[in-house]
C-alpha atoms as a PDB file:
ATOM      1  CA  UNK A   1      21.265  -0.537  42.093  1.00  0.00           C
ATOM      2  CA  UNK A   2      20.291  -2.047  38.630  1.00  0.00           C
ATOM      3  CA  UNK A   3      16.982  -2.352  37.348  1.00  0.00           C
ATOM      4  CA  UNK A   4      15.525  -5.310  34.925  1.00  0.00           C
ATOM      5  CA  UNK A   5      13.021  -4.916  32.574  1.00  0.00           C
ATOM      6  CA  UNK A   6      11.024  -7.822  31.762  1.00  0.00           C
ATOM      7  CA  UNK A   7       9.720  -8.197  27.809  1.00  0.00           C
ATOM      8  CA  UNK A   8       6.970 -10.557  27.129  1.00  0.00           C
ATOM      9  CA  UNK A   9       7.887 -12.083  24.328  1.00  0.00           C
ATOM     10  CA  UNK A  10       4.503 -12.775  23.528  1.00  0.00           C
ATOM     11  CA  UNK A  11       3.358  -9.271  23.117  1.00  0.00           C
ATOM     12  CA  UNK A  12       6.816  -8.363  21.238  1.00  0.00           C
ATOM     13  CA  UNK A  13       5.534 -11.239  18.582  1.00  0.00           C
ATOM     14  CA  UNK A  14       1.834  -9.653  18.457  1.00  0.00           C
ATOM     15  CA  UNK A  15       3.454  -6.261  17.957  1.00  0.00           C
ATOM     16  CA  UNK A  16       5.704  -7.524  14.979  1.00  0.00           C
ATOM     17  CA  UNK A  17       2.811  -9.470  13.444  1.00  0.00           C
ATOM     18  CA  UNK A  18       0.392  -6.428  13.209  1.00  0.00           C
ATOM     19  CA  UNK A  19       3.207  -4.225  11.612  1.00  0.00           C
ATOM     20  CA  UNK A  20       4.076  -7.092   9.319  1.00  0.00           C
ATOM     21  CA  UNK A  21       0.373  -7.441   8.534  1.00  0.00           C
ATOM     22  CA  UNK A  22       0.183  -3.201   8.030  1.00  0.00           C
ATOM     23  CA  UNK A  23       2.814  -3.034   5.704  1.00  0.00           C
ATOM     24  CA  UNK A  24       1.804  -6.090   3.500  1.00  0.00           C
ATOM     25  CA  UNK A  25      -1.952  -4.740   3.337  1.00  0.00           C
ATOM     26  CA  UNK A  26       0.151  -0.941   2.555  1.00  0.00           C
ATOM     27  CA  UNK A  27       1.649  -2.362  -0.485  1.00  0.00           C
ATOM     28  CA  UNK A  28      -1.034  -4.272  -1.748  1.00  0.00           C
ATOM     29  CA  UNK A  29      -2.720  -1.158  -1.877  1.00  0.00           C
ATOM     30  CA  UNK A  30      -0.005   0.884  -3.359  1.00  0.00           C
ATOM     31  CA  UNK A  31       0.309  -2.083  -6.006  1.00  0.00           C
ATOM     32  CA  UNK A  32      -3.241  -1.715  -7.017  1.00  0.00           C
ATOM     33  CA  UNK A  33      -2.624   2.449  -6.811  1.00  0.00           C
ATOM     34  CA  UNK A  34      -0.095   2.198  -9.105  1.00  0.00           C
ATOM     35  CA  UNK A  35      -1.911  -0.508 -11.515  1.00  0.00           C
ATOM     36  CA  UNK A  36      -4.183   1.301 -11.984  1.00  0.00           C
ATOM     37  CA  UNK A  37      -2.547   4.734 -12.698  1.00  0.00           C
ATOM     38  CA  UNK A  38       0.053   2.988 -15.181  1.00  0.00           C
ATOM     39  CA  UNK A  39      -3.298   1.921 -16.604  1.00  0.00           C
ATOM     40  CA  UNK A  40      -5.081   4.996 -17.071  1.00  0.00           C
ATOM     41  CA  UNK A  41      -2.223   6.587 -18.731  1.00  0.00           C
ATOM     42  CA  UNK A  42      -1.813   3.789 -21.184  1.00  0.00           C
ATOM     43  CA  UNK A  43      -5.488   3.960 -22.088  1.00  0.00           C
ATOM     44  CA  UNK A  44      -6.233   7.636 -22.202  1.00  0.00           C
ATOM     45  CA  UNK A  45      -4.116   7.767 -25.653  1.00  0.00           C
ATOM     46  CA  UNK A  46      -5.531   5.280 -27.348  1.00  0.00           C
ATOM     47  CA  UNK A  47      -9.003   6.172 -26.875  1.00  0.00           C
ATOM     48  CA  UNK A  48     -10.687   8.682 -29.936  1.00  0.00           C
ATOM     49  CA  UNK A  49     -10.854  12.453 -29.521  1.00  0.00           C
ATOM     50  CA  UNK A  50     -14.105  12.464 -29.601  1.00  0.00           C
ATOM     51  CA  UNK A  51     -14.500  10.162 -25.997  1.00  0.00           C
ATOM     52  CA  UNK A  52     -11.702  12.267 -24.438  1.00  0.00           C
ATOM     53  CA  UNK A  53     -14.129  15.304 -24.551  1.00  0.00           C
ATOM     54  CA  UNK A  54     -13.788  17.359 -21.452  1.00  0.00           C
ATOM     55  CA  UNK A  55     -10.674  15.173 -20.398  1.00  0.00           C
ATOM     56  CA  UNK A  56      -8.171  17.141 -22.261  1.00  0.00           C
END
């Protein structure tokens, strides 16, 4: 006795769209994450001891 499973394809493509959709919205967000820590360490020596009080 076999049994057949039946996939909608239809849901299979919905499934695959959201992840696709999660992960580009993931590293967007990681992009801008990273931006703007590359960022902040590029800036933070350049700016005068004086501003940098209570950052150091």
């Amino acid at each position: 006795m076999s049994t057949s499973v039946s996939i909608d394809r239809d849901s299979v493509g919905l499934v695959h769209a959201r992840i696709m959709a999660e992960a580009g919205i993931f590293l967007v967000e990681a992009g801008i994450h990273l931006f703007m820590a590359l960022y902040g360490l590029s800036v933070f020596p350049e700016s005068a001891k004086e501003r940098r009080r209570g950052r150091t």
